[in-house]
Protein backbone atom coordinates (compact mmCIF):
# COMPACT_ATOMS: atom_id res chain seq x y z
CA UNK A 1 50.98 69.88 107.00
CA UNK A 2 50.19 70.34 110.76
CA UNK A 3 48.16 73.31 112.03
CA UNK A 4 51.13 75.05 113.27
CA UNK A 5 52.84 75.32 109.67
CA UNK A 6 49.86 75.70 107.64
CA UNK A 7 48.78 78.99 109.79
CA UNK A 8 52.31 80.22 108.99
CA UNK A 9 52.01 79.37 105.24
CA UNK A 10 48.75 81.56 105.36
CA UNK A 11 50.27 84.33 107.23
CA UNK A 12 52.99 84.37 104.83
CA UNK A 13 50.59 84.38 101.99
CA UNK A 14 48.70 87.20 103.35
CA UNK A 15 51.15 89.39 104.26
CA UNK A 16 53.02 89.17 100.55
CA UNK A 17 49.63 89.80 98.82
CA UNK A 18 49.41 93.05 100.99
CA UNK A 19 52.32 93.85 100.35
CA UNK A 20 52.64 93.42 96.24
CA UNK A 21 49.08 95.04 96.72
CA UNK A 22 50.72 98.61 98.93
CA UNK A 23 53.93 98.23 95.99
CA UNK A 24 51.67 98.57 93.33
CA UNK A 25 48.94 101.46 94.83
CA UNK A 26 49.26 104.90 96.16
CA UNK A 27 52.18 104.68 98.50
CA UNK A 28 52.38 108.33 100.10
CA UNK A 29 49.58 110.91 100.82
CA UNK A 30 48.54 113.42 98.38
CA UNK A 31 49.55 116.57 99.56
CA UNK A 32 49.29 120.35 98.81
CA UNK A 33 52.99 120.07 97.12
CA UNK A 34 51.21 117.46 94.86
CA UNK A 35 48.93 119.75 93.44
CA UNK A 36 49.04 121.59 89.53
CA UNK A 37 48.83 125.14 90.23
CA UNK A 38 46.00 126.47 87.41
CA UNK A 39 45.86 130.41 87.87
CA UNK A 40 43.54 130.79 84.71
CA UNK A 41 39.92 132.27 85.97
CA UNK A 42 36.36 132.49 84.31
CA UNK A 43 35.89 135.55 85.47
CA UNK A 44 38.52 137.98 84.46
CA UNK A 45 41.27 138.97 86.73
CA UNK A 46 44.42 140.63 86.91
CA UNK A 47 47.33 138.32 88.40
CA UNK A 48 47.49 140.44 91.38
CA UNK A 49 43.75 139.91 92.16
CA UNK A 50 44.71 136.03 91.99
CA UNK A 51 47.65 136.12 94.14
CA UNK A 52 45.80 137.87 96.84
CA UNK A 53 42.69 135.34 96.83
CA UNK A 54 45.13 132.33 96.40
CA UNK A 55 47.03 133.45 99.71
CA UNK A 56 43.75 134.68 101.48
CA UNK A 57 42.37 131.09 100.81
CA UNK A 58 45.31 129.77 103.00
CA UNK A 59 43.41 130.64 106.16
CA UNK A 60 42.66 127.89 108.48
CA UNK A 61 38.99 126.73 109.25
CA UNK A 62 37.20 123.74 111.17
CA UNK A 63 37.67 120.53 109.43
CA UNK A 64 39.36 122.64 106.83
CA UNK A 65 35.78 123.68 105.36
CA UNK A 66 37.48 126.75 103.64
CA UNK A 67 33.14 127.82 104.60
CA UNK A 68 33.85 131.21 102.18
CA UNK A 69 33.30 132.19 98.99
CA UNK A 70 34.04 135.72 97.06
CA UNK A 71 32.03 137.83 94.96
CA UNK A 72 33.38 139.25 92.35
CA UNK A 73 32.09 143.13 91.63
CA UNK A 74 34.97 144.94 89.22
CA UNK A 75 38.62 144.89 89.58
CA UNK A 76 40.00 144.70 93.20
CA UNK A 77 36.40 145.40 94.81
CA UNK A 78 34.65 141.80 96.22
CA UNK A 79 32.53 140.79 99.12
CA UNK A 80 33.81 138.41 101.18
CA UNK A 81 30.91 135.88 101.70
CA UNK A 82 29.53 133.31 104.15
CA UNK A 83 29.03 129.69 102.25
CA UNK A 84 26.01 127.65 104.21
CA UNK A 85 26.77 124.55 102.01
CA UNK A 86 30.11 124.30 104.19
CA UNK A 87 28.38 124.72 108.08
CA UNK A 88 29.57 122.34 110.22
CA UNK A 89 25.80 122.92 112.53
CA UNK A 90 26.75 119.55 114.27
CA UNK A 91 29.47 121.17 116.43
CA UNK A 92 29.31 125.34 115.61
CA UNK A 93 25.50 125.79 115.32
CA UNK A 94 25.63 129.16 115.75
CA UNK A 95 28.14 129.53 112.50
CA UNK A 96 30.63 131.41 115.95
CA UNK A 97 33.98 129.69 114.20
CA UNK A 98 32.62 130.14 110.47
CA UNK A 99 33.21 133.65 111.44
CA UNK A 100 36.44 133.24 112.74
CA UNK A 101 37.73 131.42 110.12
CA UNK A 102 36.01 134.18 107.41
CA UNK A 103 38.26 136.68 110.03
CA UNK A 104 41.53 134.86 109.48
CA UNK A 105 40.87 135.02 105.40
CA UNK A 106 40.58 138.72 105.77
CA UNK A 107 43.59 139.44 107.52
CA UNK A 108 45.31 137.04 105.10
CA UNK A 109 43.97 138.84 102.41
CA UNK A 110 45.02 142.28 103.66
CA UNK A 111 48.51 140.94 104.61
CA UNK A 112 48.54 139.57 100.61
CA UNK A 113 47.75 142.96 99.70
CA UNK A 114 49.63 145.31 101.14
CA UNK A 115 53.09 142.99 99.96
CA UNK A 116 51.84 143.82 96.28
CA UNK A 117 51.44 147.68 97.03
CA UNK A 118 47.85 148.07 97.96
CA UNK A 119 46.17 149.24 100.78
CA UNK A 120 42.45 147.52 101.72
CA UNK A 121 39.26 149.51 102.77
CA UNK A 122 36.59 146.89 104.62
CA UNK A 123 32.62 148.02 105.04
CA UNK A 124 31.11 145.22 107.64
CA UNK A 125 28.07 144.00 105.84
CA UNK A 126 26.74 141.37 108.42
CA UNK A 127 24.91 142.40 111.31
CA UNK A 128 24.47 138.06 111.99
CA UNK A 129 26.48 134.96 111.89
CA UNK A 130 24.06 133.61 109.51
CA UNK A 131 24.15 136.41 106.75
CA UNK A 132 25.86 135.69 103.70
CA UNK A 133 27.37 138.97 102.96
CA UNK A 134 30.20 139.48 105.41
CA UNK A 135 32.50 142.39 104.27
CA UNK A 136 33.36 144.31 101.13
CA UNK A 137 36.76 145.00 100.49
CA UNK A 138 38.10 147.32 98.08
CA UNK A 139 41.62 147.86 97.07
CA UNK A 140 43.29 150.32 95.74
CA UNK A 141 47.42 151.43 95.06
CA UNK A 142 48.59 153.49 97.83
CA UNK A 143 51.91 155.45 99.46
CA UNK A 144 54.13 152.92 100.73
CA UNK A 145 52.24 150.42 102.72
CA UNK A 146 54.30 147.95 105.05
CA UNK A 147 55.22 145.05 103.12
CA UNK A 148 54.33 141.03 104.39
CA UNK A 149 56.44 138.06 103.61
CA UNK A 150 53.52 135.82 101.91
CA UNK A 151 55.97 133.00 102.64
CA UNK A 152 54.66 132.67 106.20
CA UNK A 153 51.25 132.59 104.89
CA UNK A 154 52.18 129.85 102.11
CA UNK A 155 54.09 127.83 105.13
CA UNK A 156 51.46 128.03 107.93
CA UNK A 157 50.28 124.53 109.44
CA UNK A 158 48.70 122.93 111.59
CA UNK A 159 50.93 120.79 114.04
CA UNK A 160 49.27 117.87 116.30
CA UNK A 161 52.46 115.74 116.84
CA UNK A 162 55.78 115.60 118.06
CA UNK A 163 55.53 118.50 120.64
CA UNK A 164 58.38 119.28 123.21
CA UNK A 165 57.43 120.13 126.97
CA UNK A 166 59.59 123.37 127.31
CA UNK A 167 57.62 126.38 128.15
CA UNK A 168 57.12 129.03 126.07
CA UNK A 169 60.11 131.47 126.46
CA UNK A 170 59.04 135.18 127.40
CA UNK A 171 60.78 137.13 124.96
CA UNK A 172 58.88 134.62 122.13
CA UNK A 173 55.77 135.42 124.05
CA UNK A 174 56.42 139.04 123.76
CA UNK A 175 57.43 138.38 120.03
CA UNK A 176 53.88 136.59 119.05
CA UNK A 177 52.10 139.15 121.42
CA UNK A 178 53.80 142.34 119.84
CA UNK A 179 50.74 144.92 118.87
CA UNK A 180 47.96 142.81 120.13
CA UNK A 181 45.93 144.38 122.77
CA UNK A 182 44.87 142.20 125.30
CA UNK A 183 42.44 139.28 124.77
CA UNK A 184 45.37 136.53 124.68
CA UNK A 185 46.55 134.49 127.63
CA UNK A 186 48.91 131.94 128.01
CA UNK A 187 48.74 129.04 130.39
CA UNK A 188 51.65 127.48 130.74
CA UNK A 189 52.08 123.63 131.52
CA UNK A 190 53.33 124.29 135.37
CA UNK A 191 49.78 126.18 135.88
CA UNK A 192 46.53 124.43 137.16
CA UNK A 193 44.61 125.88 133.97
CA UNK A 194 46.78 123.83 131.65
CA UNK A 195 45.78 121.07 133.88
CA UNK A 196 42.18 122.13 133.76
CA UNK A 197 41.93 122.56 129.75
CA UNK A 198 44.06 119.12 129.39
CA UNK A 199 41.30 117.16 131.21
CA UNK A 200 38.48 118.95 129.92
CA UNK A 201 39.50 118.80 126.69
CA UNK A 202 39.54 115.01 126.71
CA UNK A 203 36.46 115.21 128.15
CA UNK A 204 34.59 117.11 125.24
CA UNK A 205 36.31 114.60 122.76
CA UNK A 206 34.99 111.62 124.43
CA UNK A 207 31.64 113.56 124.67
CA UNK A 208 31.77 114.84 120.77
CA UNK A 209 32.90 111.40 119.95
CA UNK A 210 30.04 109.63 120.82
CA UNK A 211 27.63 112.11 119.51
CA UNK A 212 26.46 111.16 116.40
CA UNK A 213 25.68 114.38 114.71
CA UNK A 214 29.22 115.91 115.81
CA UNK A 215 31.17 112.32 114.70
CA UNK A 216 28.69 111.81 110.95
CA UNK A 217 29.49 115.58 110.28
CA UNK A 218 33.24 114.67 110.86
CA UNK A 219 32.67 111.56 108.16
CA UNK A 220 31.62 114.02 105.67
CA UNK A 221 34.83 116.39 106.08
CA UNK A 222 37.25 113.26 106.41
CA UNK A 223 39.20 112.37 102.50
CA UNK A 224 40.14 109.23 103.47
CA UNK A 225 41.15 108.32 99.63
CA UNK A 226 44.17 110.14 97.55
CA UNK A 227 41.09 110.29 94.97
CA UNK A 228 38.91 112.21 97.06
CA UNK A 229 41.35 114.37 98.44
CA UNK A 230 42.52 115.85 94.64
CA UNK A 231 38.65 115.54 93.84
CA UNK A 232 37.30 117.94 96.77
CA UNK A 233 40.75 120.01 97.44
CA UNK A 234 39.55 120.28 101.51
CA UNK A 235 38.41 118.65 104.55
CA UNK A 236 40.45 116.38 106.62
CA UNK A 237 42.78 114.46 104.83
CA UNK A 238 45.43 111.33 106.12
CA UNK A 239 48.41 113.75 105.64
CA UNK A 240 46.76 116.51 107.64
CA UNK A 241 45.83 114.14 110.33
CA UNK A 242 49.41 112.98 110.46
CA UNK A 243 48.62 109.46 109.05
CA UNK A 244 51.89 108.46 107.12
CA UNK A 245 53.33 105.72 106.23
CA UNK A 246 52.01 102.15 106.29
CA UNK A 247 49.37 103.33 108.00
CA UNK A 248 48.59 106.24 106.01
CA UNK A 249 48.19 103.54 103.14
CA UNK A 250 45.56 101.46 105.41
CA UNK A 251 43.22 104.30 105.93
CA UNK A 252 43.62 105.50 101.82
CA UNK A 253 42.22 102.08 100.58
CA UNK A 254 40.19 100.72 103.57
CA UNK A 255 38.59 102.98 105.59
CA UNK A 256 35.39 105.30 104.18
CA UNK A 257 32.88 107.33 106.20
CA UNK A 258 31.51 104.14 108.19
CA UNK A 259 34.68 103.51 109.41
CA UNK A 260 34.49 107.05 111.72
CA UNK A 261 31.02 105.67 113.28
CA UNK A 262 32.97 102.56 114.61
CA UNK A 263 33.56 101.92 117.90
CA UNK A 264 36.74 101.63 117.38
CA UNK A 265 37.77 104.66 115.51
CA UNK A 266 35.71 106.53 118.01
CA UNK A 267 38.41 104.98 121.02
CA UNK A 268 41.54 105.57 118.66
CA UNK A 269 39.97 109.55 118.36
CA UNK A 270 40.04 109.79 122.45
CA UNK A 271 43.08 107.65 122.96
CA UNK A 272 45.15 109.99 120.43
CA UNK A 273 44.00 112.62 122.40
CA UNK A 274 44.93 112.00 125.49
CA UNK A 275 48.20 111.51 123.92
CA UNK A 276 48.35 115.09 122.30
CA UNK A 277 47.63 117.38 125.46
CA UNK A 278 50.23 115.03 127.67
CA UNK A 279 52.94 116.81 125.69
CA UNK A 280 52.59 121.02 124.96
CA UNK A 281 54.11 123.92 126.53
CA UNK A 282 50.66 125.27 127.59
CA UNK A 283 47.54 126.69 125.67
CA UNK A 284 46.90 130.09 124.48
CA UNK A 285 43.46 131.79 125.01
CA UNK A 286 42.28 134.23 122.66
CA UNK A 287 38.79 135.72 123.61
CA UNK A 288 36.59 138.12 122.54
CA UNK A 289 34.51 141.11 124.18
CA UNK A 290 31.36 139.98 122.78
CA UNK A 291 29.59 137.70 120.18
CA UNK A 292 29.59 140.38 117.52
CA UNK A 293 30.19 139.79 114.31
CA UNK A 294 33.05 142.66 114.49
CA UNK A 295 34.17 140.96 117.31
CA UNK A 296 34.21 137.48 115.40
CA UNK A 297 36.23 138.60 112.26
CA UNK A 298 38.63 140.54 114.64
CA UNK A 299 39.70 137.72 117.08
CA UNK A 300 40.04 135.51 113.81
CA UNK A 301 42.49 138.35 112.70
CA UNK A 302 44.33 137.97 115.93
CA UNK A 303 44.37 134.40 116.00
CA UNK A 304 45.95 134.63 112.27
CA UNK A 305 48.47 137.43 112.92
CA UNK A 306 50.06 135.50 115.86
CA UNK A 307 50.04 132.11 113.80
CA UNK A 308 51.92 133.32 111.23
CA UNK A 309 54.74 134.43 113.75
CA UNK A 310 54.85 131.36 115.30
CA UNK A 311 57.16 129.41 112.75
CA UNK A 312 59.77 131.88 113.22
CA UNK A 313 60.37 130.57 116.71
CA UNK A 314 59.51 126.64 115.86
CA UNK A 315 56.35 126.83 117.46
CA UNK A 316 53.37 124.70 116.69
CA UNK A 317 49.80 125.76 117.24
CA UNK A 318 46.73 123.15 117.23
CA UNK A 319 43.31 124.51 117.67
CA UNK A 320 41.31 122.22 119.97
CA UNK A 321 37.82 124.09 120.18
CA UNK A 322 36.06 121.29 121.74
CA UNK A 323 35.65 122.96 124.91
CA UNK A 324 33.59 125.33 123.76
CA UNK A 325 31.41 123.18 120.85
CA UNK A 326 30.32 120.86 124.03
CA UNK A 327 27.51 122.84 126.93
CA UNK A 328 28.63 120.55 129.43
CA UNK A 329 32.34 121.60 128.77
CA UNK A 330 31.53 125.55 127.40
CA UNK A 331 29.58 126.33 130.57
CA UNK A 332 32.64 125.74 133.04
CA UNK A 333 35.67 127.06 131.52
CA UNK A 334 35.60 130.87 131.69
CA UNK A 335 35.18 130.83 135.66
CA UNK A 336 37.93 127.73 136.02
CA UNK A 337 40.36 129.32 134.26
CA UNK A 338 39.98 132.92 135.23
CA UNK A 339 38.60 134.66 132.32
CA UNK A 340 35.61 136.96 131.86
CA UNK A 341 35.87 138.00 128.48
CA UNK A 342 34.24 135.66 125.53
CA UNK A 343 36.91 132.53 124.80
CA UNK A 344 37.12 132.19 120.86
CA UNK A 345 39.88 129.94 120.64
CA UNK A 346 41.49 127.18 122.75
CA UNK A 347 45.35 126.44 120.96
CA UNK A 348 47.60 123.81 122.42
CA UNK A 349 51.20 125.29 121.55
CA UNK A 350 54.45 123.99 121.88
CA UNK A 351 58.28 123.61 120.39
CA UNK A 352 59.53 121.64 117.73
CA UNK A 353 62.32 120.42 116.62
CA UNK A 354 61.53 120.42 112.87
CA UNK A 355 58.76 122.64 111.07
CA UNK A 356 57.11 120.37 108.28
CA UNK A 357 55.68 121.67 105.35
CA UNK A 358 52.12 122.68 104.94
CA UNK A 359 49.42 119.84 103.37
CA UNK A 360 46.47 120.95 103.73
CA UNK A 361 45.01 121.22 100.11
CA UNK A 362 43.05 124.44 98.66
CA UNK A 363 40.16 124.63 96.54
CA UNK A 364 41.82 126.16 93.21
CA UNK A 365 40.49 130.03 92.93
CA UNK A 366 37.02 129.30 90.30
CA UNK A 367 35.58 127.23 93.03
CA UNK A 368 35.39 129.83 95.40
CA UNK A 369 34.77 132.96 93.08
CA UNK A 370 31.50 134.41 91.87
CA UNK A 371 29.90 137.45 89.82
């Protein structure tokens, strides 16, 4: 057999092992439609208290840390809490987006709610970023509160792919703007600050990429395996990073936290990048008029009250926050792009054609519940 044939034979060998190997293995990602829905609690509860916490839970956080947990006082009266064993300090140090996030689970959890009858009264508890105690919520029945449709919490996603160019349309603007009061902008992609955020958000990637406590915090988050994913119900999983497929099936079964301090997984990072912001309809700002705390949980509510408008009109929001987790990035941006308030978010947004379902997974309702 001549070299020519024998590196075919191989080839051939190779690729029907891998293949008999992916045939007889996990073949799709495990994904929040996978899960078994368990609504029994060790700590008593009525089934409304559950279906409020379940839905709150659906908020979105960094890394999909879900960094909250709930204390449990007597029927329908909690604290919502800050949980330090899910910090991300390499990129939010100062726990800013843990408090954004905890914001977007309490306007979930109001929104859950009020569509079962109840009306919510919140007492701030946290006078720092750091404290555990956040807010204490108690509930109670009321005269006819405006009802939500929980299904746009239950659908809500994150989007990175398959965005179309069009710019966002006014009257959908005015519909995802409706009631908010200032502190949103949008730049559309004809404007020099869509420019400006495109390039400087590549340029914080490449920057967080290759800093080693931003890219081994992001190995702990990532669930590379359908194993892990079911095991830890959060983080960053192959179906939320829009992995599918054969490829989807490579990263499952052969990559593991090493494989994010690779060179190569580092350039792949930058390179999809670069291929994300070349196709939005702009960025939406959402800022802040200080650091507080109140100010924190309230732009987290805004951030969530928009998002879950935005599948109405097929329109896809991706947080990109790198911006403002890098100095050399964070100390630029308000002047360039004209804004003096406090920037809280940075969202790419754009059309789609097709709204997928939601994947991210959940952490069932005991692992985030306390006395």
């Amino acid at each position: 057999m001549d070299r020519r044939n024998f590196i075919k034979y191989t080839t051939a060998i190779v690729v029907i092992a891998g293949t008999t190997y992916y045939l007889t293995s996990d073949t799709s990602n495990f994904e929040r439609a996978d899960l078994q829905t368990d609504l029994k609690t060790k700590i008593p509860m009525q089934n409304d208290e559950k279906e409020i916490l379940i839905l709150a839970s659906l908020a979105p956080s960094g890394h999909n840390t879900q960094p909250w947990f709930v204390k449990y006082h007597e029927p329908f009266h909690w604290t919502i809490c800050n949980d330090r064993t899910r910090w991300l300090d390499g990129v939010d140090p100062t726990q800013r987006e843990t408090i954004l996030s905890i914001g977007a689970f309490v306007q979930n959890l109001e929104y859950a709610a009020n569509n079962l009858g109840y009306s919510c009264a919140f007492d701030l508890l946290a006078s720092s970023n750091e404290d555990e105690e956040i807010v204490t919520v108690k509930l109670s029945r009321s005269l006819p509160v405006q009802k939500f449709d929980i299904k746009k919490i239950q659908e809500r996603r994150t989007l990175r792919s398959n965005y179309l160019n069009g710019i966002i349309k006014k009257e959908d603007l005015d519909y995802l703007l409706e009631n908010e009061t200032g502190f949103i902008r949008y730049f559309p992609n004809t404007s020099k600050e869509h420019l400006y955020l495109n390039e400087q958000t590549i340029e914080a990637n490449r920057i967080q990429s290759y800093r080693d406590a931003a890219q081994n915090e992001l190995a702990d988050w990532v669930r590379f395996s359908n194993e892990d994913v079911e095991k830890y119900r959060d983080g960053l999983t192959p179906a939320s990073m829009e992995i599918e497929g054969f490829s989807g099936w490579i990263v499952r079964n052969f990559y593991d936290k090493q494989s994010v301090m690779k060179q190569d997984f580092r350039e792949k990072n930058i390179a999809k990048v670069v291929e994300q912001v070349s196709k939005s309809a702009g960025w939406l700002v959402i800022s802040s008029p200080d650091h507080s705390v109140l100010s924190l949980l309230e732009a987290g509510r805004r951030l969530q009250r928009i998002w879950l408008k935005a599948r109405d009109k097929k329109i896809a929001f991706h947080p990109m926050t790198q911006i403002l987790e890098e100095e050399k990035t964070r100390l630029a941006v308000n002047y360039a792009i004209g804004i003096k308030e406090n920037i809280q978010f940075l969202l790419r947004v754009g059309y789609i054609e097709n709204y997928p379902d939601p994947v991210t997974l959940r952490r069932p309702i005991n692992w985030f519940t306390r006395n």
